[in-house]
PDB file of N, CA and C in Angstrom:
ATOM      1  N   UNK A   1      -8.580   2.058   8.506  1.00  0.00           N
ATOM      2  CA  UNK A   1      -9.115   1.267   7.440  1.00  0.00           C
ATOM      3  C   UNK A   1      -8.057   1.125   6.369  1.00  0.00           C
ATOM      4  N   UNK A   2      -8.457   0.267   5.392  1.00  0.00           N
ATOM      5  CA  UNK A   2      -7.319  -0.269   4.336  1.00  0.00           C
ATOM      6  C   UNK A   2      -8.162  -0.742   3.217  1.00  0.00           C
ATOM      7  N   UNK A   3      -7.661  -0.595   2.472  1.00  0.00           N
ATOM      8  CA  UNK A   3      -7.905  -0.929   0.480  1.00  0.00           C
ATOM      9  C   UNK A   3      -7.415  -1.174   0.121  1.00  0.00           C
ATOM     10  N   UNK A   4      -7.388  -2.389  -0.818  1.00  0.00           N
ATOM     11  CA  UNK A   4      -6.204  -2.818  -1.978  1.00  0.00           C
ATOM     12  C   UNK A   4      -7.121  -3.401  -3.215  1.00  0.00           C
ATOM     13  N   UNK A   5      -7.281  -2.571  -4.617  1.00  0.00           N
ATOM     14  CA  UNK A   5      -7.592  -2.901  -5.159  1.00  0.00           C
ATOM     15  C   UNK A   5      -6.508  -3.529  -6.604  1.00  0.00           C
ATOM     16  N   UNK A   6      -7.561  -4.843  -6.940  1.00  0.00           N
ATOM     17  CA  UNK A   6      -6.359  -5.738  -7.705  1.00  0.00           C
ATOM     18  C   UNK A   6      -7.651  -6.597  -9.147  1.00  0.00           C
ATOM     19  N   UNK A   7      -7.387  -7.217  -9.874  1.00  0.00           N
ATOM     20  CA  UNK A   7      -7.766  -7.469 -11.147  1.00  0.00           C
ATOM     21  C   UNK A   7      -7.881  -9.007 -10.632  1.00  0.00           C
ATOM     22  N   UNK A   8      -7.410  -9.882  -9.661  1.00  0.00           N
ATOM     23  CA  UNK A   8      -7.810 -11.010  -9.332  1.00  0.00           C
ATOM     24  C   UNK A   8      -6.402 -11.540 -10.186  1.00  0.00           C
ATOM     25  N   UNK A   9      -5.706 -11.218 -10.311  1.00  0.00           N
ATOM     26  CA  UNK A   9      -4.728 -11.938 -11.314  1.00  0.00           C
ATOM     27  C   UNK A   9      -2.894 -11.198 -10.504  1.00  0.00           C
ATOM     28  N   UNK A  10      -2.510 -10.694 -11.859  1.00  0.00           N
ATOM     29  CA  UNK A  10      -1.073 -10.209 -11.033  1.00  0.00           C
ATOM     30  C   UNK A  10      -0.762  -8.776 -10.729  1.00  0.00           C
ATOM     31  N   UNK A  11      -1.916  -7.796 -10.646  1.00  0.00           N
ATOM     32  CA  UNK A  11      -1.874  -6.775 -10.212  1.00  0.00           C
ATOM     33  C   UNK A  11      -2.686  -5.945  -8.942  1.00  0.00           C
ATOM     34  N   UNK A  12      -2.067  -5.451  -8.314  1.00  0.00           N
ATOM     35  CA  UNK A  12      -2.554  -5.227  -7.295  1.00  0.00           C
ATOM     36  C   UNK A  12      -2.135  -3.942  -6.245  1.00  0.00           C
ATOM     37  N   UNK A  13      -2.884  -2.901  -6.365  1.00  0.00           N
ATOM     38  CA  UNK A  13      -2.455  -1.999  -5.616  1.00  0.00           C
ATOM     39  C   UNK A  13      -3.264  -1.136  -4.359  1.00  0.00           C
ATOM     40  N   UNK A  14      -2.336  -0.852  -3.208  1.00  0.00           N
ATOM     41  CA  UNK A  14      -2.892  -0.457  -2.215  1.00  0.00           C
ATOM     42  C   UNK A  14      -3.230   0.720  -2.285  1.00  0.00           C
ATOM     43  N   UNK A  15      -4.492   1.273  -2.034  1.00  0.00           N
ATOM     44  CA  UNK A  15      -5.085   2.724  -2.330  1.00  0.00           C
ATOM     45  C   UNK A  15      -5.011   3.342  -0.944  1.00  0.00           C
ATOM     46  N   UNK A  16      -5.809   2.759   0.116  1.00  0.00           N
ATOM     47  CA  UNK A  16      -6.112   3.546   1.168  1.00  0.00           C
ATOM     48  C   UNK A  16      -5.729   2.831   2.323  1.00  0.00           C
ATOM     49  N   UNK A  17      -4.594   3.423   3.318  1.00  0.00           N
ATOM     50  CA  UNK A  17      -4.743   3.167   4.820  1.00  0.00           C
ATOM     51  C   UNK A  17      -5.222   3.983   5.369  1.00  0.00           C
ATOM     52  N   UNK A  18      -5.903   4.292   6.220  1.00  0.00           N
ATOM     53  CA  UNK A  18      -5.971   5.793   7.215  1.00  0.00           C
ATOM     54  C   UNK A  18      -6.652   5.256   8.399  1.00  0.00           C
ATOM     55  N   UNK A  19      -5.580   6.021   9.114  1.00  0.00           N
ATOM     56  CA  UNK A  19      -6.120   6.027  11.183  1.00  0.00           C
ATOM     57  C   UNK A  19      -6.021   7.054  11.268  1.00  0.00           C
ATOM     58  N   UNK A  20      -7.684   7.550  11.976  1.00  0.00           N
ATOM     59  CA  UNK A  20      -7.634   8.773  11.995  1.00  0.00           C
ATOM     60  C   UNK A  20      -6.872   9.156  13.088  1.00  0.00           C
ATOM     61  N   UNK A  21      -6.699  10.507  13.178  1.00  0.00           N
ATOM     62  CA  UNK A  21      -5.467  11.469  13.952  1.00  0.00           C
ATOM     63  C   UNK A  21      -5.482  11.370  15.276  1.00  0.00           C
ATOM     64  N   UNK A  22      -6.859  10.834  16.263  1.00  0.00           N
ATOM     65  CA  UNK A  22      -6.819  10.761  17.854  1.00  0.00           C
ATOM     66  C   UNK A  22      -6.332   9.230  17.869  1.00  0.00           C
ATOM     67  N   UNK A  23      -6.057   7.898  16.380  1.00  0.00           N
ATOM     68  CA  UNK A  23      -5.843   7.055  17.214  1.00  0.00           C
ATOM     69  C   UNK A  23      -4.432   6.425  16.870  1.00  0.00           C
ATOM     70  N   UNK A  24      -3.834   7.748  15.824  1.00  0.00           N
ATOM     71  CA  UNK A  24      -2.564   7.140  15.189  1.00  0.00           C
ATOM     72  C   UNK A  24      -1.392   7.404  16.461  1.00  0.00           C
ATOM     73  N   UNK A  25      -0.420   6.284  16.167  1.00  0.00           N
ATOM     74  CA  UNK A  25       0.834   6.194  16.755  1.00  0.00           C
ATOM     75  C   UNK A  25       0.662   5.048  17.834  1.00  0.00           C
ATOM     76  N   UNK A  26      -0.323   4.154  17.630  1.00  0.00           N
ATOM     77  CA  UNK A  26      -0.605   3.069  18.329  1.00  0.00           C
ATOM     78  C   UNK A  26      -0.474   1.641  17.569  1.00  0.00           C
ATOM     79  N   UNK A  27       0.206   1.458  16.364  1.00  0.00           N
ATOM     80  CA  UNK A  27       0.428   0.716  15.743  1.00  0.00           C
ATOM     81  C   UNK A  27      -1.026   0.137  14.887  1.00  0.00           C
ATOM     82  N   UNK A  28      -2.191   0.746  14.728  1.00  0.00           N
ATOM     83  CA  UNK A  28      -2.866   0.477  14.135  1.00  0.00           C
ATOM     84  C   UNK A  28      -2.891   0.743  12.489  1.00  0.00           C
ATOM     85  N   UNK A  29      -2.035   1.540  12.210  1.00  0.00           N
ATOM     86  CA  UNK A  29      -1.637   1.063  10.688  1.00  0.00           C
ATOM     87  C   UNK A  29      -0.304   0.008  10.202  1.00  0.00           C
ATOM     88  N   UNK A  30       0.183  -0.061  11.439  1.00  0.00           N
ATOM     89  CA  UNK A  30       1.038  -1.283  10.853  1.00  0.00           C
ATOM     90  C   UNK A  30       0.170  -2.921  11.175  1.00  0.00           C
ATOM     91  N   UNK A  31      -0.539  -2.986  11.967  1.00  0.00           N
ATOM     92  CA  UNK A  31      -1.942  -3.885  12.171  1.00  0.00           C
ATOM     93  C   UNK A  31      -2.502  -3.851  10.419  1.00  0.00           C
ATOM     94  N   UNK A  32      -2.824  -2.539   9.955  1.00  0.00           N
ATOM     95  CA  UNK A  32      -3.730  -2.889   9.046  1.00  0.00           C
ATOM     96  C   UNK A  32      -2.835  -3.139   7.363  1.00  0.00           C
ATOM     97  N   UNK A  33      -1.766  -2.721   7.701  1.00  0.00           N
ATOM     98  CA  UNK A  33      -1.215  -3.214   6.110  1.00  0.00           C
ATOM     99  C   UNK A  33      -0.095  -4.606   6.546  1.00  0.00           C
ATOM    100  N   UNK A  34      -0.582  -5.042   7.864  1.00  0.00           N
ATOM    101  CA  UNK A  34       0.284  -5.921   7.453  1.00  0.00           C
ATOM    102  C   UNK A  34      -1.196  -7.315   7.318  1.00  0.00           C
ATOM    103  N   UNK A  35      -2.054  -7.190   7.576  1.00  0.00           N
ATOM    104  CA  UNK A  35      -2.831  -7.616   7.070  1.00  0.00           C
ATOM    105  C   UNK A  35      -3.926  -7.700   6.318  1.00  0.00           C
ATOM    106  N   UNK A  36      -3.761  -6.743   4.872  1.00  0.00           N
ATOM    107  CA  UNK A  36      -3.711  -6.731   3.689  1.00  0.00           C
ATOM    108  C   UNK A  36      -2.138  -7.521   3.036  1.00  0.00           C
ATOM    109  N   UNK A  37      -1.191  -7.435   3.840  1.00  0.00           N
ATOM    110  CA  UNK A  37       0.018  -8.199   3.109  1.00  0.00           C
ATOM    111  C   UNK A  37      -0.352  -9.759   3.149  1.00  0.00           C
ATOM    112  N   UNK A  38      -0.677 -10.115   4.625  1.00  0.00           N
ATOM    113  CA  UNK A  38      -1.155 -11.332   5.166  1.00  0.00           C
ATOM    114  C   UNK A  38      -2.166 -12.522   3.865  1.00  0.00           C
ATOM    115  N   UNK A  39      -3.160 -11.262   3.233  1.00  0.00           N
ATOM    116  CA  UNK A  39      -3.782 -11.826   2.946  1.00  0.00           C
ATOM    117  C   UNK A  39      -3.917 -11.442   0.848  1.00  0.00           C
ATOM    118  N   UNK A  40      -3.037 -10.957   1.019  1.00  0.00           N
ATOM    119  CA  UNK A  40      -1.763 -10.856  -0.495  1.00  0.00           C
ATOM    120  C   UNK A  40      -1.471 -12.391  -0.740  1.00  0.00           C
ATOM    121  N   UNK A  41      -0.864 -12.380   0.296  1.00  0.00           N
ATOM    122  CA  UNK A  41       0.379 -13.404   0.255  1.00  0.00           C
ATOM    123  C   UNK A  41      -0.296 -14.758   0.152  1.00  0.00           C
ATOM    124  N   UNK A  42      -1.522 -15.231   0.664  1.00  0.00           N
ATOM    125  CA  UNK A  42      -2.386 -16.205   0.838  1.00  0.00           C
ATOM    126  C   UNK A  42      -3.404 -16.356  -0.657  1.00  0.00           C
ATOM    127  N   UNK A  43      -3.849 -15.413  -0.930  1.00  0.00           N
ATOM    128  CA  UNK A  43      -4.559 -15.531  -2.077  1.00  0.00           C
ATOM    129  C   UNK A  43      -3.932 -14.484  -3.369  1.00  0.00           C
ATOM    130  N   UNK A  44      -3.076 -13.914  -3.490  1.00  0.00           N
ATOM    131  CA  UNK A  44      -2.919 -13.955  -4.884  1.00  0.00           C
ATOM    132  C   UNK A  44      -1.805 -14.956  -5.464  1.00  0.00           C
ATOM    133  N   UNK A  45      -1.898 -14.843  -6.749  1.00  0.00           N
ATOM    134  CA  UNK A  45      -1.038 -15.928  -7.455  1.00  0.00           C
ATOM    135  C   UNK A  45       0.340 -15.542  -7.076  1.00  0.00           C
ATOM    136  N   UNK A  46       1.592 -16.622  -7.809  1.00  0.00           N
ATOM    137  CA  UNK A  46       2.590 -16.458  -7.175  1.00  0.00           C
ATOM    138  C   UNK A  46       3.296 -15.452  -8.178  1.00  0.00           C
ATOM    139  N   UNK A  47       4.037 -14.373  -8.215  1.00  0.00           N
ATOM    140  CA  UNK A  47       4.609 -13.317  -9.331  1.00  0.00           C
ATOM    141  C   UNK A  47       3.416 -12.076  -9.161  1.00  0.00           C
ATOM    142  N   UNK A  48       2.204 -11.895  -8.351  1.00  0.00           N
ATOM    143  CA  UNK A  48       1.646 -10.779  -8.465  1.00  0.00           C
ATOM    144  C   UNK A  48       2.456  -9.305  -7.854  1.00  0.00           C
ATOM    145  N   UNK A  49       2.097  -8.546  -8.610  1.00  0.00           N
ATOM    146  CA  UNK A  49       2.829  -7.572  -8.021  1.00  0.00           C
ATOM    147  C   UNK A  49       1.824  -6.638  -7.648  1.00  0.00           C
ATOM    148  N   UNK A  50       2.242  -5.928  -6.649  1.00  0.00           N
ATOM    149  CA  UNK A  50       1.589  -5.557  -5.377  1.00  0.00           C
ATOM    150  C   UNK A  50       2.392  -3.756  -5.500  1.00  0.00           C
ATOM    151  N   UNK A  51       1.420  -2.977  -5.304  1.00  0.00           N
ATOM    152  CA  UNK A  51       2.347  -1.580  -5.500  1.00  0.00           C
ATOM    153  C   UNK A  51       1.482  -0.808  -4.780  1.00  0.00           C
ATOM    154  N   UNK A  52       1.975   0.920  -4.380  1.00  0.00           N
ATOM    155  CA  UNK A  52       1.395   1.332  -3.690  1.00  0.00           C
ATOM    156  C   UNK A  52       2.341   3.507  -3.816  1.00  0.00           C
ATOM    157  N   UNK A  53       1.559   4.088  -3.097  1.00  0.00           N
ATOM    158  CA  UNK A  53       2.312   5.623  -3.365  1.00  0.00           C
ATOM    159  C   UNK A  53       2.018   5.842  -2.218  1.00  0.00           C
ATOM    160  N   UNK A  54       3.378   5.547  -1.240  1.00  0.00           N
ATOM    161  CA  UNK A  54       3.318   6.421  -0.418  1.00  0.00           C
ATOM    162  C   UNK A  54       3.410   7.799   0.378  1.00  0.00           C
ATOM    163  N   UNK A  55       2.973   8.035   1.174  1.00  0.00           N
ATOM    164  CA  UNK A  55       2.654   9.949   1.157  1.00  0.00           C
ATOM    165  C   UNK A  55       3.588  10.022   2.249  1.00  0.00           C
ATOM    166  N   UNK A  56       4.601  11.218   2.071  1.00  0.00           N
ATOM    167  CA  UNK A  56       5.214  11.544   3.656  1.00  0.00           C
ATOM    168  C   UNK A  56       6.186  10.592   3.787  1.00  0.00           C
ATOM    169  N   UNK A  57       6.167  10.426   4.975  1.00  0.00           N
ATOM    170  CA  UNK A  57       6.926   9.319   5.874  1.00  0.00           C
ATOM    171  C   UNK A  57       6.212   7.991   6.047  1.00  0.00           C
ATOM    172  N   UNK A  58       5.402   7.876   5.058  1.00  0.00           N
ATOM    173  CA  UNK A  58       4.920   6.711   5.169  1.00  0.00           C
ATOM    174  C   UNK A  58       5.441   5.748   4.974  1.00  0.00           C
ATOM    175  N   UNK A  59       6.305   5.972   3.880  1.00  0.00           N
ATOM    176  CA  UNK A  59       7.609   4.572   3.353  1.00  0.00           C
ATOM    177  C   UNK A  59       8.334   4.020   3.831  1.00  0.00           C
ATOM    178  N   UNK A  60       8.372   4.455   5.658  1.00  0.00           N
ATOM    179  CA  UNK A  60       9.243   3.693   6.272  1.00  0.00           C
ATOM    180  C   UNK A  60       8.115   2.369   6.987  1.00  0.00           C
ATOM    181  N   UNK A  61       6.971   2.935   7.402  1.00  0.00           N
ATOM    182  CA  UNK A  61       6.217   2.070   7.153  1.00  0.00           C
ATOM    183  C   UNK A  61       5.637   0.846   6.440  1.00  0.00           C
ATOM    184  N   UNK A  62       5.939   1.218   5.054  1.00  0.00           N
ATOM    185  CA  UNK A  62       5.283   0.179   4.008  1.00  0.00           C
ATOM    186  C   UNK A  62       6.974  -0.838   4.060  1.00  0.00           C
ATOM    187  N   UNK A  63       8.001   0.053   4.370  1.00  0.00           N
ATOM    188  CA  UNK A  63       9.090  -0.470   4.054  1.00  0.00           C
ATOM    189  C   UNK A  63       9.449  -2.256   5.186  1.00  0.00           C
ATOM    190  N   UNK A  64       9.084  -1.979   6.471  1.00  0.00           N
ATOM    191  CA  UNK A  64       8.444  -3.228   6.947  1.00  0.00           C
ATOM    192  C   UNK A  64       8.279  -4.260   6.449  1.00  0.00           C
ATOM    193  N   UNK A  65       6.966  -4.485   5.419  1.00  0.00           N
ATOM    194  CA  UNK A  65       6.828  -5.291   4.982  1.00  0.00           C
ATOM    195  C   UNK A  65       6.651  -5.441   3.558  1.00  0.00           C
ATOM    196  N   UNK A  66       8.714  -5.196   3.262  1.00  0.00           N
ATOM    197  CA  UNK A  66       9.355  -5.564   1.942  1.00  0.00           C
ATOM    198  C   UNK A  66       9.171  -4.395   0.793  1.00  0.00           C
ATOM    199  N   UNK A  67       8.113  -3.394   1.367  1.00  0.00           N
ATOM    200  CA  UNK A  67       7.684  -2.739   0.014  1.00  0.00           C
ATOM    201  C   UNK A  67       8.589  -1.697  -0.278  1.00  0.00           C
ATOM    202  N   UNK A  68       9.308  -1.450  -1.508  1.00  0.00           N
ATOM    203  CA  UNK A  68      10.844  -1.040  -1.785  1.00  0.00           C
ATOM    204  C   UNK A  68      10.160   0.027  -2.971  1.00  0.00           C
ATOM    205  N   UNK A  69      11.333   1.209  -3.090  1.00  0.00           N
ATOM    206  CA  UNK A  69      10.894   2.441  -3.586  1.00  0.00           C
ATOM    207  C   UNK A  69      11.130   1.727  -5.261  1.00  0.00           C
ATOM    208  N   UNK A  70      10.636   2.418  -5.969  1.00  0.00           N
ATOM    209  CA  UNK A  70      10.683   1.856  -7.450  1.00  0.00           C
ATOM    210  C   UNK A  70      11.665   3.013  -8.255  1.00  0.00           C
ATOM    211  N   UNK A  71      11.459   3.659  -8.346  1.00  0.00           N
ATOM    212  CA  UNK A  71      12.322   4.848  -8.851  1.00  0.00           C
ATOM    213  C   UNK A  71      14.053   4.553  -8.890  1.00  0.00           C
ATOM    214  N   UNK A  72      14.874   4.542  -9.900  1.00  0.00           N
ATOM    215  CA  UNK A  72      14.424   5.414 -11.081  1.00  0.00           C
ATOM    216  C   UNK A  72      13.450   4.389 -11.760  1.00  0.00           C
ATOM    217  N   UNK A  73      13.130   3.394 -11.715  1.00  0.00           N
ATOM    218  CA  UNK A  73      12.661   1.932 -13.105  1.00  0.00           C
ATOM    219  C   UNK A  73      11.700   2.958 -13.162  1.00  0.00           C
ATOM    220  N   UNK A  74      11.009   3.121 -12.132  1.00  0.00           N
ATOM    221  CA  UNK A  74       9.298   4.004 -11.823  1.00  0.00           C
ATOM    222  C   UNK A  74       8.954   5.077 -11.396  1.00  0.00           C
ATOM    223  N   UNK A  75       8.427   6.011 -11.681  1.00  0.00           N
ATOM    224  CA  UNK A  75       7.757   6.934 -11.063  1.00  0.00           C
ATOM    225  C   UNK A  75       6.737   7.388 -10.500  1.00  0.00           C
ATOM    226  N   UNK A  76       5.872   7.453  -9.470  1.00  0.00           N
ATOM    227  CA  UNK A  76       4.440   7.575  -8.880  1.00  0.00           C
ATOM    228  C   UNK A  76       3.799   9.009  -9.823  1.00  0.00           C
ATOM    229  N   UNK A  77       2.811   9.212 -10.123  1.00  0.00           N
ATOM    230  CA  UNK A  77       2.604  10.349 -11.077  1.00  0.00           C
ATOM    231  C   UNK A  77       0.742  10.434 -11.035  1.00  0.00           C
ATOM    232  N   UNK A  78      -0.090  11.419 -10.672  1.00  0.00           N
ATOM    233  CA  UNK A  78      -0.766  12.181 -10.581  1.00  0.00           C
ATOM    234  C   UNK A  78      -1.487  13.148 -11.353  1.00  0.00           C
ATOM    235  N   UNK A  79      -2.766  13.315 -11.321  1.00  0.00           N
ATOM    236  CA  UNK A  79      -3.254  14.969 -11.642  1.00  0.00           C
ATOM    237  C   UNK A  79      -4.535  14.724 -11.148  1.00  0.00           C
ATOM    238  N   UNK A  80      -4.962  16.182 -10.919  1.00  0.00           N
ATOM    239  CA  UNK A  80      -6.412  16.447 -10.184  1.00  0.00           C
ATOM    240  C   UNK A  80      -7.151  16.981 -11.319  1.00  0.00           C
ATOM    241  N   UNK A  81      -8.468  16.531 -11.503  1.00  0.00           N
ATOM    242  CA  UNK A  81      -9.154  16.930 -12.351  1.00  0.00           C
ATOM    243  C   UNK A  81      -9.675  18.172 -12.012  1.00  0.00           C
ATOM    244  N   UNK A  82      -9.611  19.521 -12.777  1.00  0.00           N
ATOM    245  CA  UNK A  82     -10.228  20.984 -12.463  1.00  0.00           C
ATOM    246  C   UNK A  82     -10.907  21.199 -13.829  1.00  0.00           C
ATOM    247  N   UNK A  83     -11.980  21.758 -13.764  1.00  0.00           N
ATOM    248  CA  UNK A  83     -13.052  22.590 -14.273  1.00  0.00           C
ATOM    249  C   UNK A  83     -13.398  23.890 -14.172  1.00  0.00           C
TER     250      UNK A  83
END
């Protein structure tokens, strides 16, 4: 499965791919973000920017289709809420 949540305008970021573990290494996550790109590219405006944090070795993945590390301009950055 795949998520990309975006404001309808020029922002837009990918939250969730995941294939689970009996069906990965069959190209079903490059199936699924390349069509979330597919459909980027078709309906948002032209200059939206499109971002995403990838985990692991995932970045050679996203790297496919165009998606380039941001750092130093950017940094990906985090915290877990505890109580």
């Amino acid at each position: 499965m795949g998520r990309v949540v975006g404001d309808n305008g020029l922002f837009y970021q990918v939250v969730d791919i995941a294939v689970g573990p009996e069906h990965q290494r069959r190209g079903l996550g490059k199936a699924i973000v390349g069509k979330i790109v597919d459909h980027l590219k078709q309906s948002a405006p032209v200059g939206a920017h499109v971002s995403l944090i990838a985990d692991g070795l995932a970045h050679h993945l996203y790297a496919q289709f165009g998606f380039k590390p941001t750092a130093p301009d950017s940094i990906g950055m985090a915290f877990t809420i505890k109580r």
